[in-house]
PDB file of N, CA and C in Angstrom:
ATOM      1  N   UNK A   1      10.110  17.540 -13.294  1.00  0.00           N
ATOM      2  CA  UNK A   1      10.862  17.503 -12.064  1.00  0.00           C
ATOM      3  C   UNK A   1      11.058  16.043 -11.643  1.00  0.00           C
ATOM      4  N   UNK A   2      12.552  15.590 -11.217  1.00  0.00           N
ATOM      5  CA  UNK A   2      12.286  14.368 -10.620  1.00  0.00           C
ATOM      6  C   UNK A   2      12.905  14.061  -9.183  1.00  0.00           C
ATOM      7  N   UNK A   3      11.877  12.804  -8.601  1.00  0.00           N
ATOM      8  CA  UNK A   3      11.918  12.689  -7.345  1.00  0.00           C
ATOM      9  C   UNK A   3      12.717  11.403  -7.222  1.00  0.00           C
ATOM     10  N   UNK A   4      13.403  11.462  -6.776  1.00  0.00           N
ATOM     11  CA  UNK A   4      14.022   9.971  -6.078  1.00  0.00           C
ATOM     12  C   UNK A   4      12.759   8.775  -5.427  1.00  0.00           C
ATOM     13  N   UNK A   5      12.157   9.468  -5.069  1.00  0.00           N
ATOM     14  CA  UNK A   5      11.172   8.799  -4.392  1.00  0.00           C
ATOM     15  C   UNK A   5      10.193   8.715  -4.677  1.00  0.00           C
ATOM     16  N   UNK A   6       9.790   8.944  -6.065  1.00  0.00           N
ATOM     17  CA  UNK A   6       8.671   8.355  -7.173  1.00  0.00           C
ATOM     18  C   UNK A   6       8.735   7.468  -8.006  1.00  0.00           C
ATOM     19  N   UNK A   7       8.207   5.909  -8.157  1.00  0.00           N
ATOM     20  CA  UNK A   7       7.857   4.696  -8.966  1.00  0.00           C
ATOM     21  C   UNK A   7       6.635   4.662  -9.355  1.00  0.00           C
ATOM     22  N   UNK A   8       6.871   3.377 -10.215  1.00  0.00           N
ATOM     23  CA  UNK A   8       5.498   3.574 -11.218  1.00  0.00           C
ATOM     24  C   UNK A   8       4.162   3.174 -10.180  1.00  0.00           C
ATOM     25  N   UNK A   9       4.558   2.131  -9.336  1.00  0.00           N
ATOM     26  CA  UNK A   9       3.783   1.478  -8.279  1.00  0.00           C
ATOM     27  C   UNK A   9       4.223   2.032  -7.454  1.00  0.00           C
ATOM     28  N   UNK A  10       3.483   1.505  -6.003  1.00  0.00           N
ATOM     29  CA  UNK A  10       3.373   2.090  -4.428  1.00  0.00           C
ATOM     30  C   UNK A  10       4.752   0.961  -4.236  1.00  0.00           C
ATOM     31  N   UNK A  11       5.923   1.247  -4.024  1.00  0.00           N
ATOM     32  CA  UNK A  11       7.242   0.626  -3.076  1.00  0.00           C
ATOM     33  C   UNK A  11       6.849  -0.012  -1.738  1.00  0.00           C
ATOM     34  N   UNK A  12       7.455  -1.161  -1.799  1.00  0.00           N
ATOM     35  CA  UNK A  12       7.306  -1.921  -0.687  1.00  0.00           C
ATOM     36  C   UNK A  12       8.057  -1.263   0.068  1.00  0.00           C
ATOM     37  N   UNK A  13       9.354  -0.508   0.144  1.00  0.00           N
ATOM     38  CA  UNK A  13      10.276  -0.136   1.046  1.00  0.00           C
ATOM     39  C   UNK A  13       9.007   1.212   1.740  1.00  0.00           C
ATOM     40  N   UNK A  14       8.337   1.379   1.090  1.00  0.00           N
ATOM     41  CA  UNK A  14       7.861   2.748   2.429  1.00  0.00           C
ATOM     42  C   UNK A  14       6.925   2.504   2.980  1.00  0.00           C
ATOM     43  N   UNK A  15       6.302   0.617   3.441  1.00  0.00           N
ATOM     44  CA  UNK A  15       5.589   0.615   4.110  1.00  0.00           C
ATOM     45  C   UNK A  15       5.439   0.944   5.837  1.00  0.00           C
ATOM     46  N   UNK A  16       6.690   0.689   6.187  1.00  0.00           N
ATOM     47  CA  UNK A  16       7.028   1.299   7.355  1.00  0.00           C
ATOM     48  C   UNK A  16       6.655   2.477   7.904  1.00  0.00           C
ATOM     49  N   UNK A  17       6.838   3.375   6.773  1.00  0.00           N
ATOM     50  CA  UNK A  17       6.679   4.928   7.391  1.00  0.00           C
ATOM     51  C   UNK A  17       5.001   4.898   7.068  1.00  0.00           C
ATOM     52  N   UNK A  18       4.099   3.937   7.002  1.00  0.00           N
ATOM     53  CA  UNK A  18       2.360   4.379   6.989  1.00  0.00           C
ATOM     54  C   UNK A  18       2.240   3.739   8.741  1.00  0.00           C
ATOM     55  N   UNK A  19       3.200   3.357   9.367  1.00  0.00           N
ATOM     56  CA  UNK A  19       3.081   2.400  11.045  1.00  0.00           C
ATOM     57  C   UNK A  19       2.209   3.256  11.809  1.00  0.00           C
ATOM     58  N   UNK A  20       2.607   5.127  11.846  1.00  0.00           N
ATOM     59  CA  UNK A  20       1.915   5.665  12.937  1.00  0.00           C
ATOM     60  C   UNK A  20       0.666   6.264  12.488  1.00  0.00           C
ATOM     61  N   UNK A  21       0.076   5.496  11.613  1.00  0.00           N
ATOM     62  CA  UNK A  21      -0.599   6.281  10.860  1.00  0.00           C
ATOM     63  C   UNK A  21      -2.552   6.395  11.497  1.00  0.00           C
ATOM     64  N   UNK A  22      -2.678   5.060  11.666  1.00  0.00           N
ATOM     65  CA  UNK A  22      -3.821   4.839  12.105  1.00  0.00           C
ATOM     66  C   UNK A  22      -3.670   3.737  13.335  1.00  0.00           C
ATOM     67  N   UNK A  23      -4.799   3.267  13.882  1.00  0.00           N
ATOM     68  CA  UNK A  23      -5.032   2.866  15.410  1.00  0.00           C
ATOM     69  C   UNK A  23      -4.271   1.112  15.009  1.00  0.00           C
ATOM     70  N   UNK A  24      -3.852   0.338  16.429  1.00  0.00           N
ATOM     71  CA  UNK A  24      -3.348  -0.442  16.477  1.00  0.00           C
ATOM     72  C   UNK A  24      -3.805  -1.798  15.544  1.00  0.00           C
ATOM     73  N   UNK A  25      -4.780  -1.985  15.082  1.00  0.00           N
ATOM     74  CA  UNK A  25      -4.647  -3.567  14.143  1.00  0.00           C
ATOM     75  C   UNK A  25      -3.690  -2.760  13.116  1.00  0.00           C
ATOM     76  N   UNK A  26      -3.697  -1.624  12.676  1.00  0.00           N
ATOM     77  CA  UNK A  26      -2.882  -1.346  11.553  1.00  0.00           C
ATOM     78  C   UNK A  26      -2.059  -1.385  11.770  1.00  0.00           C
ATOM     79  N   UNK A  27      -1.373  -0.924  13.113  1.00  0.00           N
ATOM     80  CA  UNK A  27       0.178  -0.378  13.414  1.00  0.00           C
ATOM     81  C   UNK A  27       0.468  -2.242  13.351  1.00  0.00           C
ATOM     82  N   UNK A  28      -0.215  -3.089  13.830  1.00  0.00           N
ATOM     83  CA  UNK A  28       0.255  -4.351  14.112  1.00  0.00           C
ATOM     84  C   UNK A  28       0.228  -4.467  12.737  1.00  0.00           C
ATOM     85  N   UNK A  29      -0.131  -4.714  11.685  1.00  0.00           N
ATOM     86  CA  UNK A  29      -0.390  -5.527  10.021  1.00  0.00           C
ATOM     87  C   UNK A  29       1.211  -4.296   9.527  1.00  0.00           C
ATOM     88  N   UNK A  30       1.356  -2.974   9.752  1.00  0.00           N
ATOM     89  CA  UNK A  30       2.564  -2.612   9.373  1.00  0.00           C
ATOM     90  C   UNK A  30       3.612  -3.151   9.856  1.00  0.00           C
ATOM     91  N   UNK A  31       4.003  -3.908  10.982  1.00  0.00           N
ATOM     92  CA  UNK A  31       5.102  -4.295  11.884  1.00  0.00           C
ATOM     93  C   UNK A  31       4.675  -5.619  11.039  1.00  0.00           C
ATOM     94  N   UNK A  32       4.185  -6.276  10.551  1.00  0.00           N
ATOM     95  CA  UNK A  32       4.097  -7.779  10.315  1.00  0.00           C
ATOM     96  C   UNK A  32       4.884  -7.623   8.761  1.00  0.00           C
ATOM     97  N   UNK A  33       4.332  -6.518   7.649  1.00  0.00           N
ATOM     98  CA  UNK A  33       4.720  -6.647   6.609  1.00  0.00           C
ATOM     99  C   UNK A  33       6.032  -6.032   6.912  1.00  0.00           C
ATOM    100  N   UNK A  34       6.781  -4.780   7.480  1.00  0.00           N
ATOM    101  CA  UNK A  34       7.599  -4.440   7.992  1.00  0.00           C
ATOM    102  C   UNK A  34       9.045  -5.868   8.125  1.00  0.00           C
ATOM    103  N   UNK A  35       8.406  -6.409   8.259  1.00  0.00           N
ATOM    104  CA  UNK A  35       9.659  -7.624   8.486  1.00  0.00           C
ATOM    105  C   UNK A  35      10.466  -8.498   7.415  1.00  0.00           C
ATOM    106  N   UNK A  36      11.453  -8.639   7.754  1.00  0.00           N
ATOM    107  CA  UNK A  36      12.482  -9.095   6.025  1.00  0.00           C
ATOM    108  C   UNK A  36      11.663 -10.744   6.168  1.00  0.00           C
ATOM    109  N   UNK A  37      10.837 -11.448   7.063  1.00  0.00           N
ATOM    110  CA  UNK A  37      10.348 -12.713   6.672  1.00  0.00           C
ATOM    111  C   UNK A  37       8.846 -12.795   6.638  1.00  0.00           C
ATOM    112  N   UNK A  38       8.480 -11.375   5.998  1.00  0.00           N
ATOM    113  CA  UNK A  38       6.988 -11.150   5.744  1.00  0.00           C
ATOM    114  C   UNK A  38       6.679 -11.696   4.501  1.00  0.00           C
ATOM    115  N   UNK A  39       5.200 -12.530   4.695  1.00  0.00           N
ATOM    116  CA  UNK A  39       5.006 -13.238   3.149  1.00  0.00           C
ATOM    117  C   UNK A  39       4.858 -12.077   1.798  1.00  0.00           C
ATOM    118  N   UNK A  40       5.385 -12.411   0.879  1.00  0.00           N
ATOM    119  CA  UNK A  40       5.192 -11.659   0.186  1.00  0.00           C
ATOM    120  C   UNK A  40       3.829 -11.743  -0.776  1.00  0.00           C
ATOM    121  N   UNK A  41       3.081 -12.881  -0.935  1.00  0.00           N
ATOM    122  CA  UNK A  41       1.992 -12.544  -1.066  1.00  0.00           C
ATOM    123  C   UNK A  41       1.283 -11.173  -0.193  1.00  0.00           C
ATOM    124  N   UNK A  42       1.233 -11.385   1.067  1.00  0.00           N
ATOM    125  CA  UNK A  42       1.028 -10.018   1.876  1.00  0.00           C
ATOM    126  C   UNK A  42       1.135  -9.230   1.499  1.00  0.00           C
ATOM    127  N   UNK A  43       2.322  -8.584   1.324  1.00  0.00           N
ATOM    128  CA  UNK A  43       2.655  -7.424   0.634  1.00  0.00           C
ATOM    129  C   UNK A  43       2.567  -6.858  -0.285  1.00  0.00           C
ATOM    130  N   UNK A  44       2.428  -7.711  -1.039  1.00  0.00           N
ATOM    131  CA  UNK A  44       1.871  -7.694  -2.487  1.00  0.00           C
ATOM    132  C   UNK A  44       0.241  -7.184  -2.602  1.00  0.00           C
ATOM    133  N   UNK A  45      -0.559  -8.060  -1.460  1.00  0.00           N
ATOM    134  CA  UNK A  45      -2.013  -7.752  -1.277  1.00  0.00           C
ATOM    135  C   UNK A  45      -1.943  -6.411  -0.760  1.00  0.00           C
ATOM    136  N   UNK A  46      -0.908  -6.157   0.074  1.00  0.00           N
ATOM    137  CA  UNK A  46      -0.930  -4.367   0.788  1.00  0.00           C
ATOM    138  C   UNK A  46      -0.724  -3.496  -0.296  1.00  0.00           C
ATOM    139  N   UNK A  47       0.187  -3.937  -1.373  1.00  0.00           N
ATOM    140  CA  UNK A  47       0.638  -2.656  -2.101  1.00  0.00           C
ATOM    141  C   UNK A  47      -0.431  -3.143  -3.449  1.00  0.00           C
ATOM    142  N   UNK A  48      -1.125  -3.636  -3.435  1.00  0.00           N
ATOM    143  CA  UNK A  48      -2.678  -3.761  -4.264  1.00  0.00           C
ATOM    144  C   UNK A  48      -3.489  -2.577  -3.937  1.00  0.00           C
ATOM    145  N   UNK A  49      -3.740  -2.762  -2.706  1.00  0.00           N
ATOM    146  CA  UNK A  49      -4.633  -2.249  -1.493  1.00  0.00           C
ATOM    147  C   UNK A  49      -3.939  -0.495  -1.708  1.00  0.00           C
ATOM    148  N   UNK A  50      -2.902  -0.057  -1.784  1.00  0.00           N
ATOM    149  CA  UNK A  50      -2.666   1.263  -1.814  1.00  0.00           C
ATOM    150  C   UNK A  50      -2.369   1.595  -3.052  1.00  0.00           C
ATOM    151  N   UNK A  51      -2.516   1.010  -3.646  1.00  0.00           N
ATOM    152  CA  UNK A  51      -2.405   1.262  -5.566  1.00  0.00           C
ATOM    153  C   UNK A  51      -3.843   1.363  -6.022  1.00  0.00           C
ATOM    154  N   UNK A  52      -5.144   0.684  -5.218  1.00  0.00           N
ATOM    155  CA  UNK A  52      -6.282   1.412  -5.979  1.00  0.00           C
ATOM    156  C   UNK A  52      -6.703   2.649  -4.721  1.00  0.00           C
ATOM    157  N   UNK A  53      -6.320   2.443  -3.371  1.00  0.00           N
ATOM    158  CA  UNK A  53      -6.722   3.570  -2.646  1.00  0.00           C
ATOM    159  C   UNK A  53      -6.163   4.955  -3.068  1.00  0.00           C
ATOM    160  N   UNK A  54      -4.686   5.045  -3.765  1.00  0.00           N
ATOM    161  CA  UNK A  54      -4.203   6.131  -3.913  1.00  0.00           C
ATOM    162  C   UNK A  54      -3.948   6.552  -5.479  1.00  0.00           C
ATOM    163  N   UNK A  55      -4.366   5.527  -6.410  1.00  0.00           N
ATOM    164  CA  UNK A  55      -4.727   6.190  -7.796  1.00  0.00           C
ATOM    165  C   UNK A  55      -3.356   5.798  -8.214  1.00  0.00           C
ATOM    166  N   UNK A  56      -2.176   4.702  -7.915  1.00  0.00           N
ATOM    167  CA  UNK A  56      -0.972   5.044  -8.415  1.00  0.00           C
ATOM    168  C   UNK A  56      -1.166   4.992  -9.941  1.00  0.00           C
ATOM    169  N   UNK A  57      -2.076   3.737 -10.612  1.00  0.00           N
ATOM    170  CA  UNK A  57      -2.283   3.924 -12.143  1.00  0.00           C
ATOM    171  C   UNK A  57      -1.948   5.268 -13.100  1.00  0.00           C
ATOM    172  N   UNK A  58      -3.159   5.942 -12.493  1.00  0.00           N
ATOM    173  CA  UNK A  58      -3.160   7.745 -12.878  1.00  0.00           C
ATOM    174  C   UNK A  58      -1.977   8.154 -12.552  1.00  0.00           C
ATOM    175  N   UNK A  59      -1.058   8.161 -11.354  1.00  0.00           N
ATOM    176  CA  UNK A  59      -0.041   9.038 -11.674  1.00  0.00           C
ATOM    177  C   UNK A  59       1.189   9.074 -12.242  1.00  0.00           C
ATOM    178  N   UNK A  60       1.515  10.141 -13.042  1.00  0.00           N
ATOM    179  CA  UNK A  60       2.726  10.433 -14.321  1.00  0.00           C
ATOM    180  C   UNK A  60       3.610  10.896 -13.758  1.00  0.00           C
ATOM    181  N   UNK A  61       4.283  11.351 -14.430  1.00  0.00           N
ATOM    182  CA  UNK A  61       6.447  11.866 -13.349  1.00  0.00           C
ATOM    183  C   UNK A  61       5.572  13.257 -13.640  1.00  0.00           C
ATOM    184  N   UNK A  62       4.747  14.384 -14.279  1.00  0.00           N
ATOM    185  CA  UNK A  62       4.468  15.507 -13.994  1.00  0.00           C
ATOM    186  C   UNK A  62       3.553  16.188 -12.803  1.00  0.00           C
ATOM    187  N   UNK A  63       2.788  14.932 -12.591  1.00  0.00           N
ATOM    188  CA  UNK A  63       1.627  14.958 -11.703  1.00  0.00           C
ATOM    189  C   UNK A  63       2.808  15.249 -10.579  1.00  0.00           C
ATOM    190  N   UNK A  64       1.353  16.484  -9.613  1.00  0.00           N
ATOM    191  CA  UNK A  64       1.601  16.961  -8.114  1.00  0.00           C
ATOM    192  C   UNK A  64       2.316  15.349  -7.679  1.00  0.00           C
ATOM    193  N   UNK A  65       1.263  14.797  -7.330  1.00  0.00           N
ATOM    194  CA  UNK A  65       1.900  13.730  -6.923  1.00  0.00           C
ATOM    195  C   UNK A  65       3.084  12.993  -6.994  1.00  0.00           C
ATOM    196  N   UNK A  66       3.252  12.924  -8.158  1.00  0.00           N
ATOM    197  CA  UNK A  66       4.613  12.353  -8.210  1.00  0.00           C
ATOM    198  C   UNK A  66       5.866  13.330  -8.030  1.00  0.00           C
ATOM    199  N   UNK A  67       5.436  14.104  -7.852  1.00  0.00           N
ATOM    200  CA  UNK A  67       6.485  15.634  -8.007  1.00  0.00           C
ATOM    201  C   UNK A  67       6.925  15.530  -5.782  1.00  0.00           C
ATOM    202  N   UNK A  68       5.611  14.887  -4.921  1.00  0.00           N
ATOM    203  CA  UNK A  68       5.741  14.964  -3.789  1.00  0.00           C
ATOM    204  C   UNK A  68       6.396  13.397  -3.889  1.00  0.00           C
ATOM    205  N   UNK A  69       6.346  12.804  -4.219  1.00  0.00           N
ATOM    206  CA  UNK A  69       6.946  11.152  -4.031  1.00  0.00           C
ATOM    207  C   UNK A  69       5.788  10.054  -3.259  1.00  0.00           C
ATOM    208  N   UNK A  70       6.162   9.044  -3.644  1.00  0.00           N
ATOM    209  CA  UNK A  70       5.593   8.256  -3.024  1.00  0.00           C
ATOM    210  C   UNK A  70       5.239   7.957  -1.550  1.00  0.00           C
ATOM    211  N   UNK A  71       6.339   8.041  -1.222  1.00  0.00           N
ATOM    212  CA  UNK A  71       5.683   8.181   0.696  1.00  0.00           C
ATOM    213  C   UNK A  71       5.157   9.497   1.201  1.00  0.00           C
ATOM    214  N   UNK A  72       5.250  10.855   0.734  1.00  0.00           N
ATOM    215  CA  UNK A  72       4.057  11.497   1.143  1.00  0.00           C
ATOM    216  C   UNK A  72       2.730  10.702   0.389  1.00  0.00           C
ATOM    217  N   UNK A  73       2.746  10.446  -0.770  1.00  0.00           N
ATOM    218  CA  UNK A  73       1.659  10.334  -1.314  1.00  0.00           C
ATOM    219  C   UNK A  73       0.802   8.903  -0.655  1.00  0.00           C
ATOM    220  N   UNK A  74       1.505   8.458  -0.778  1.00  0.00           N
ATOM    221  CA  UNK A  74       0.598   7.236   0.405  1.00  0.00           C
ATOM    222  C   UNK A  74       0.161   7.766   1.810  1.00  0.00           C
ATOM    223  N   UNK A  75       1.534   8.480   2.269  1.00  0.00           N
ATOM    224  CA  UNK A  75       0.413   8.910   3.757  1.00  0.00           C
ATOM    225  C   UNK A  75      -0.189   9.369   3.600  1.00  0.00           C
ATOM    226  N   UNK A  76      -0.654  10.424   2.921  1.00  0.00           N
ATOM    227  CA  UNK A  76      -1.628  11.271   3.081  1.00  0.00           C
ATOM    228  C   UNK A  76      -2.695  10.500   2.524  1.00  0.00           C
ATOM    229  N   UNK A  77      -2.539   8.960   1.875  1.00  0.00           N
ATOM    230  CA  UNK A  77      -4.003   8.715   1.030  1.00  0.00           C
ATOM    231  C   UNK A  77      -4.564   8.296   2.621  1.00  0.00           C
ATOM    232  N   UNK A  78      -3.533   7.249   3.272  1.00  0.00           N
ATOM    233  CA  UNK A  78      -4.516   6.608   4.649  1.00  0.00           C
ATOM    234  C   UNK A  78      -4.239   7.589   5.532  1.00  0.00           C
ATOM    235  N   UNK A  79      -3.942   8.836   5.801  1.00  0.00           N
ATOM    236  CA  UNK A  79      -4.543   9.969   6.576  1.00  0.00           C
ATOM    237  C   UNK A  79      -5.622  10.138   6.414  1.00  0.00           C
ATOM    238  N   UNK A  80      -5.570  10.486   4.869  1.00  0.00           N
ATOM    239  CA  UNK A  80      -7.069  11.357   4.460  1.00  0.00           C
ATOM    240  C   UNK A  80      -8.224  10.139   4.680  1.00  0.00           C
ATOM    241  N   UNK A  81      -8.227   8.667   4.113  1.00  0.00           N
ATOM    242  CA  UNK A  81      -9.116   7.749   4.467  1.00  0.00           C
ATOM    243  C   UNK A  81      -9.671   7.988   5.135  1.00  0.00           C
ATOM    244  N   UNK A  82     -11.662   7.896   4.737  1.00  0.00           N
ATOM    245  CA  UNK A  82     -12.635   8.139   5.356  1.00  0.00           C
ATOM    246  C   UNK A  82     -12.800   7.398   6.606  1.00  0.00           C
ATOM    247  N   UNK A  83     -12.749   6.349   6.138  1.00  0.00           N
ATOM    248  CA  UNK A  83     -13.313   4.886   6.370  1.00  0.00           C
ATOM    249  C   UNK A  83     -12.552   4.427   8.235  1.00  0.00           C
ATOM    250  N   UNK A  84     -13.279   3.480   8.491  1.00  0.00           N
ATOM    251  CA  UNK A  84     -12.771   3.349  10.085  1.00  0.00           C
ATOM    252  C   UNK A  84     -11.665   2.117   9.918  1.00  0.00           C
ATOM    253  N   UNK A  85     -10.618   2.035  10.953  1.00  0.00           N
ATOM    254  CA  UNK A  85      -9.538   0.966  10.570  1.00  0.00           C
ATOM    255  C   UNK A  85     -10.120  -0.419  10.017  1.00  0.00           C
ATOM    256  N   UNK A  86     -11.367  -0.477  10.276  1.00  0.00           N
ATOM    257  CA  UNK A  86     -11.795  -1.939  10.360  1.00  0.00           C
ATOM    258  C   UNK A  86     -11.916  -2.141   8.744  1.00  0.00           C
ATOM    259  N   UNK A  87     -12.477  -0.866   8.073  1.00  0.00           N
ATOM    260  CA  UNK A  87     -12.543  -0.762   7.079  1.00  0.00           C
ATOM    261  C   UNK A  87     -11.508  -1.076   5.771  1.00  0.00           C
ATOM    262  N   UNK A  88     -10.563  -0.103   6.515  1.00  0.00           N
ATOM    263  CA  UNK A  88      -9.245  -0.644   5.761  1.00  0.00           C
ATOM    264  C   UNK A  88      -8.139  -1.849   6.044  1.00  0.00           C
ATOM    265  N   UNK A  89      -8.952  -2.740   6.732  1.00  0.00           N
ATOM    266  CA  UNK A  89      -8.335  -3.794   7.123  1.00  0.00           C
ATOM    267  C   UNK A  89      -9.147  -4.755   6.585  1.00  0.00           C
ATOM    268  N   UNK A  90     -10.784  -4.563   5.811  1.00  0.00           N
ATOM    269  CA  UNK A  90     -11.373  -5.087   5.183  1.00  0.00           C
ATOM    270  C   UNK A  90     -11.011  -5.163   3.926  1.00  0.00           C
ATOM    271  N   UNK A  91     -10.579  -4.309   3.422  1.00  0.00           N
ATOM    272  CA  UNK A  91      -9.905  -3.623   1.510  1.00  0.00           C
ATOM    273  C   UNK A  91      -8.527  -4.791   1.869  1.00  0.00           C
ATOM    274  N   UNK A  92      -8.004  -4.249   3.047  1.00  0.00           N
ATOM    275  CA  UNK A  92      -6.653  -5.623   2.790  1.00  0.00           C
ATOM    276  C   UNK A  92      -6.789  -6.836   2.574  1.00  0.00           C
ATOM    277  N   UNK A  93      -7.722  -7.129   3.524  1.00  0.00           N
ATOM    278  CA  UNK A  93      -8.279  -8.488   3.735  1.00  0.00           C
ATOM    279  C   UNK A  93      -9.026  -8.990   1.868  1.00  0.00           C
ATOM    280  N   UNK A  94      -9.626  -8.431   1.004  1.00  0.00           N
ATOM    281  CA  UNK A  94      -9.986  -8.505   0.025  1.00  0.00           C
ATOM    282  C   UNK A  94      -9.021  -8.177  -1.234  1.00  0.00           C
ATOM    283  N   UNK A  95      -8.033  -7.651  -0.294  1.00  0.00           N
ATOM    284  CA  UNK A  95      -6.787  -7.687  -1.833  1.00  0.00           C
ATOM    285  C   UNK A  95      -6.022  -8.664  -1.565  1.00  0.00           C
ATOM    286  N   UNK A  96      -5.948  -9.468  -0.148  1.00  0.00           N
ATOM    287  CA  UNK A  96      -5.208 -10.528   0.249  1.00  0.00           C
ATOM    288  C   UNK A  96      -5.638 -11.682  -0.920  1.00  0.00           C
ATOM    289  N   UNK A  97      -7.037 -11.952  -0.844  1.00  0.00           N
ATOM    290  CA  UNK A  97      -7.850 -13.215  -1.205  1.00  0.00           C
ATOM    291  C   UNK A  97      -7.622 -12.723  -3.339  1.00  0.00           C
ATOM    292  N   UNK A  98      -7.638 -11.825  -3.747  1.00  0.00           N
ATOM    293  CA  UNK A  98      -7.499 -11.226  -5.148  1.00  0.00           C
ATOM    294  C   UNK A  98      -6.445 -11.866  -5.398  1.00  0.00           C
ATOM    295  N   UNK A  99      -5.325 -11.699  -4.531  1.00  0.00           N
ATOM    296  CA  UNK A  99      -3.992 -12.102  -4.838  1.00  0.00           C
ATOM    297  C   UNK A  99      -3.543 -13.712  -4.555  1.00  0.00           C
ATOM    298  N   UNK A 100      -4.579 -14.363  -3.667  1.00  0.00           N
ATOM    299  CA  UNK A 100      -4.303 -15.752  -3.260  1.00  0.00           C
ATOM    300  C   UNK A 100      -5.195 -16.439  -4.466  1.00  0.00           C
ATOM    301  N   UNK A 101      -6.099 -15.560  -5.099  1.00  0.00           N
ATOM    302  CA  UNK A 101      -7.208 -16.010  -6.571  1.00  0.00           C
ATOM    303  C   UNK A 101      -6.137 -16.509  -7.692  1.00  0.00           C
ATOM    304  N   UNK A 102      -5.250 -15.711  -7.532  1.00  0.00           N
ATOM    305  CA  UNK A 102      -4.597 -15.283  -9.161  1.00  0.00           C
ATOM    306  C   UNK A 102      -3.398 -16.203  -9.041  1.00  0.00           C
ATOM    307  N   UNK A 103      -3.054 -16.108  -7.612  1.00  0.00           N
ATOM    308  CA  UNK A 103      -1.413 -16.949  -7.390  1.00  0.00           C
ATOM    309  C   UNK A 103      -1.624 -18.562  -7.673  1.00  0.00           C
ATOM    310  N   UNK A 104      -3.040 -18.895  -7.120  1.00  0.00           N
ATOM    311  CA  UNK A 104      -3.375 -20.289  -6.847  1.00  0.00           C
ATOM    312  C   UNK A 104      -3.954 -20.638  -8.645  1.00  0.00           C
ATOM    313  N   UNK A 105      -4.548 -19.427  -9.695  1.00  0.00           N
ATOM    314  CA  UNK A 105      -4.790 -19.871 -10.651  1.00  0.00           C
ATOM    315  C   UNK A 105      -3.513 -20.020 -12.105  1.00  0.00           C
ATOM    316  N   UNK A 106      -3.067 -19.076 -11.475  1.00  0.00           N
ATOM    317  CA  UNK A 106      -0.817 -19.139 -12.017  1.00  0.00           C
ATOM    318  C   UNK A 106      -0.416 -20.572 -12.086  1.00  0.00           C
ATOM    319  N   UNK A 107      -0.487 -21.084 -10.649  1.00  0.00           N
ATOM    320  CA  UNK A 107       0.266 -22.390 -10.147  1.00  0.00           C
ATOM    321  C   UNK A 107      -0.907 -23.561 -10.786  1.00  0.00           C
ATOM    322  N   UNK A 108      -1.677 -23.472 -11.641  1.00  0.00           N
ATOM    323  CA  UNK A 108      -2.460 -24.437 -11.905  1.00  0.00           C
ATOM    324  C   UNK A 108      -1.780 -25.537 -13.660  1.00  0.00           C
TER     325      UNK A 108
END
């Protein structure tokens, strides 16, 4: 079956629709990447950050998942998230610095 709205990775275009998802530092870090002059390192660290929270590796064009598309499948990963916002603003914060590791050892 195919979805329009299934890629191999988590799409930068559906970060928007995760905004109402959880309590305000998040809704604020979605409105920041949300913006056409958001760094893209950022974003890059966000869609890190929802590529190991939501398994995109594992999923195939047959998988449930990919059969629902990518933006259900992300909301529901930070719906379902155990963890308290602070938490997942910690995982960002640590895919930020992964990605400032690798960019700064690129440019060497």
């Amino acid at each position: 079956m195919f979805n329009s709205d299934t890629e191999l990775l988590f799409p930068i275009r559906v970060i928007p629709s995760l905004q109402d998802l959880r309590g305000q530092e998040w809704q604020v870090l979605i409105g920041k990447l949300s913006t056409e002059d958001a760094d893209s390192s950022d974003r890059i660290a966000f869609t890190a950050m929802i590529v190991k929270l939501a398994g995109c590796t594992g999923c195939n064009a047959d998988s449930f998942r990919a059969m629902r598309g990518c933006t259900q499948c992300s909301r529901l990963t930070i719906k379902r998230y155990k963890g308290t916002d602070a938490d997942l603003m910690q995982h960002y914060r640590e895919c930020q610095k992964e990605v400032k590791a690798y960019l700064s050892k690129r440019d060497q």
